[in-house]
Every structure is written in C-alpha cells, then in structure tokens.
PDB file of N, CA and C in Angstrom:
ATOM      1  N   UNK A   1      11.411  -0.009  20.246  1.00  0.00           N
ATOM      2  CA  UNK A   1      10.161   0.420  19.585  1.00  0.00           C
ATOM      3  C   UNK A   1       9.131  -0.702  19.625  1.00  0.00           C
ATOM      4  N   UNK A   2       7.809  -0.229  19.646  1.00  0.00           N
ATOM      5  CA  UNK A   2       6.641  -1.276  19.713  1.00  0.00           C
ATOM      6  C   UNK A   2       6.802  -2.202  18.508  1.00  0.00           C
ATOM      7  N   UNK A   3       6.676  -3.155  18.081  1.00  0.00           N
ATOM      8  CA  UNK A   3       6.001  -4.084  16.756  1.00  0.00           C
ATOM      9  C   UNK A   3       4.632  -3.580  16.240  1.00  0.00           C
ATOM     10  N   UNK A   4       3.534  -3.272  17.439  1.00  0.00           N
ATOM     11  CA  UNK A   4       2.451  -2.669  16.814  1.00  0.00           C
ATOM     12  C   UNK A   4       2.971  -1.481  16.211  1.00  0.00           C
ATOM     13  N   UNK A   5       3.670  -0.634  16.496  1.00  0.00           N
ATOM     14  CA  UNK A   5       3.897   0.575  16.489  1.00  0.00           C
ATOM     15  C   UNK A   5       4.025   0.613  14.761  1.00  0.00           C
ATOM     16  N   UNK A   6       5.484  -0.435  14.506  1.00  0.00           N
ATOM     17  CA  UNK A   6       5.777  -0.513  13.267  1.00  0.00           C
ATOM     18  C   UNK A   6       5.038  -0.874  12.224  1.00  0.00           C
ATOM     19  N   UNK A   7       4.621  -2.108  12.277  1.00  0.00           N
ATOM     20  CA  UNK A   7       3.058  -2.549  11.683  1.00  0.00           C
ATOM     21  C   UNK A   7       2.137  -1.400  11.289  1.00  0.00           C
ATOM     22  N   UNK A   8       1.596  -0.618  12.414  1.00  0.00           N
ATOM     23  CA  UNK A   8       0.533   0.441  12.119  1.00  0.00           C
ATOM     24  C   UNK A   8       1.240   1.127  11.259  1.00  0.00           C
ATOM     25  N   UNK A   9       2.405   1.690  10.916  1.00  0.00           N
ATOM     26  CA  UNK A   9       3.099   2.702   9.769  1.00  0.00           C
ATOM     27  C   UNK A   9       3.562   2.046   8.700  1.00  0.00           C
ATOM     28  N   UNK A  10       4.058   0.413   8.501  1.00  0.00           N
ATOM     29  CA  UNK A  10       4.197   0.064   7.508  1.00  0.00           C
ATOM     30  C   UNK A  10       3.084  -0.757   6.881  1.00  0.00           C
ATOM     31  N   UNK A  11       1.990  -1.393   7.492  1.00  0.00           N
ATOM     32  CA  UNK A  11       1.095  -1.952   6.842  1.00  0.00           C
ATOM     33  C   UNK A  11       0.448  -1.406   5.822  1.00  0.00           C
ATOM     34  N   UNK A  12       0.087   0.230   6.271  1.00  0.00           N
ATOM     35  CA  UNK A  12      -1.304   1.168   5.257  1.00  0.00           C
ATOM     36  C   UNK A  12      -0.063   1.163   4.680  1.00  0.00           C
ATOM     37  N   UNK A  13       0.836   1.766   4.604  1.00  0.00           N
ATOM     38  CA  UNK A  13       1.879   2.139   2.993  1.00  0.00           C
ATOM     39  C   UNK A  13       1.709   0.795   2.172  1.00  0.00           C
ATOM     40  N   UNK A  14       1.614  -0.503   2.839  1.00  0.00           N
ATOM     41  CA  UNK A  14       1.869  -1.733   1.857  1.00  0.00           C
ATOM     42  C   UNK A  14       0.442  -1.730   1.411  1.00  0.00           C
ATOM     43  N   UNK A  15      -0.540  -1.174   2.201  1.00  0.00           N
ATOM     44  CA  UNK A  15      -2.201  -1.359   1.437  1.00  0.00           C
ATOM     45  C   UNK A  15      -2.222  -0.122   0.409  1.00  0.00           C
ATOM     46  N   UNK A  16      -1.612   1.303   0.875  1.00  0.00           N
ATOM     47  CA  UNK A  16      -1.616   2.537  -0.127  1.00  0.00           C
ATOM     48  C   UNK A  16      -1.190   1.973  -1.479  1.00  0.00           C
ATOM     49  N   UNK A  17       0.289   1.589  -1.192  1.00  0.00           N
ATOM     50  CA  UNK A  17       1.080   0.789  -2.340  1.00  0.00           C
ATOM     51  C   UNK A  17       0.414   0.275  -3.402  1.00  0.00           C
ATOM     52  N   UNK A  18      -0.197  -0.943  -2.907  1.00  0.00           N
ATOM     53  CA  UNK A  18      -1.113  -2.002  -3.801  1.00  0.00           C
ATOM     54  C   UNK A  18      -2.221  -1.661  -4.357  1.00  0.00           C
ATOM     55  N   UNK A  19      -2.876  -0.587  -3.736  1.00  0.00           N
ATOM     56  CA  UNK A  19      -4.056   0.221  -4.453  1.00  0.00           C
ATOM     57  C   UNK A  19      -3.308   1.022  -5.474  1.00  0.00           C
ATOM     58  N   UNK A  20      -2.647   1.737  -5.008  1.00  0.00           N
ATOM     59  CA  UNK A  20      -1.586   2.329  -6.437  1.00  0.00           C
ATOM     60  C   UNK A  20      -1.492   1.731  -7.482  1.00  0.00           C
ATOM     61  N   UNK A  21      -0.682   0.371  -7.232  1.00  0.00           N
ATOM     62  CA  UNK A  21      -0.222  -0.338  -8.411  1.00  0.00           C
ATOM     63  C   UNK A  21      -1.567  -0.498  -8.897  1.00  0.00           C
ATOM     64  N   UNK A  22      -2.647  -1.132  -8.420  1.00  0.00           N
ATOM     65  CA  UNK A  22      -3.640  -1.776  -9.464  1.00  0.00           C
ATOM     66  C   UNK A  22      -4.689  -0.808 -10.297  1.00  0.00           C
ATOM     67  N   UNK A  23      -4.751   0.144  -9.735  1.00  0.00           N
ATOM     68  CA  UNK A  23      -4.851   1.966 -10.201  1.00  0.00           C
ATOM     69  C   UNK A  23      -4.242   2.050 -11.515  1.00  0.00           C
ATOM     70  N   UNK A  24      -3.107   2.107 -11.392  1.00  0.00           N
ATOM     71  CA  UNK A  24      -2.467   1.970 -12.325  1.00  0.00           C
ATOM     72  C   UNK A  24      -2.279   1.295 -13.381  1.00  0.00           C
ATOM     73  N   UNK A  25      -2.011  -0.044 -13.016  1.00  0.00           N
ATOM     74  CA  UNK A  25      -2.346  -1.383 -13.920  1.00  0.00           C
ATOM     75  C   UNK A  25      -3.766  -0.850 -14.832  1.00  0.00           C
ATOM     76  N   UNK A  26      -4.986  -0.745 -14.221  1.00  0.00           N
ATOM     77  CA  UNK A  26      -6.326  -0.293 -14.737  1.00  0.00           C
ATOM     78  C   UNK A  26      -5.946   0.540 -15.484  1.00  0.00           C
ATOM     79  N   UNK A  27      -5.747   1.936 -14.726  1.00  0.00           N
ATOM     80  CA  UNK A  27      -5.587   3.063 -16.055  1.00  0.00           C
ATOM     81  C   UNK A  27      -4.668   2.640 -17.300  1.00  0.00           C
ATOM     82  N   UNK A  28      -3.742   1.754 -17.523  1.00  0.00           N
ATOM     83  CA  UNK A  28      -2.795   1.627 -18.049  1.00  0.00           C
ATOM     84  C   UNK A  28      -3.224   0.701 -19.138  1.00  0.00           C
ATOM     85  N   UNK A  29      -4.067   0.004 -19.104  1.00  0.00           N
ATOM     86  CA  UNK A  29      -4.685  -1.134 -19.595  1.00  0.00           C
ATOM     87  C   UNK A  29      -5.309  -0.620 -20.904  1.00  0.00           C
ATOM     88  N   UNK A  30      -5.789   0.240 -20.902  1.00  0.00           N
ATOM     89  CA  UNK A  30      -6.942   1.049 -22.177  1.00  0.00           C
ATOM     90  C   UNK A  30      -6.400   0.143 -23.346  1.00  0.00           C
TER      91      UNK A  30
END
C-alpha cells in the first residue's frame, strides 16, 4: 500500500478527531 495513501485516510480522522475534542471541551465548559 502507498504511505500517501495511508496518510490521506488517517491524517483528516486525526484533524476530524481534534476538532471534536475541542468542540467538546467548549461546549462542556459552560
């Protein structure tokens, strides 16, 4: 399998991820 290949499918989940958490963190904060 490519390295780019993998990268391109696991990078956005690790950027989706981290927007999640801090989403969260925020809403959670009140």
């Amino acid at each position: 399998m490519n390295r780019y290949l993998v990268w391109g499918l696991f990078l956005p989940l690790l950027v989706v991820a981290g927007v999640v958490v801090l989403l969260r963190r925020r809403n959670g904060h009140r």
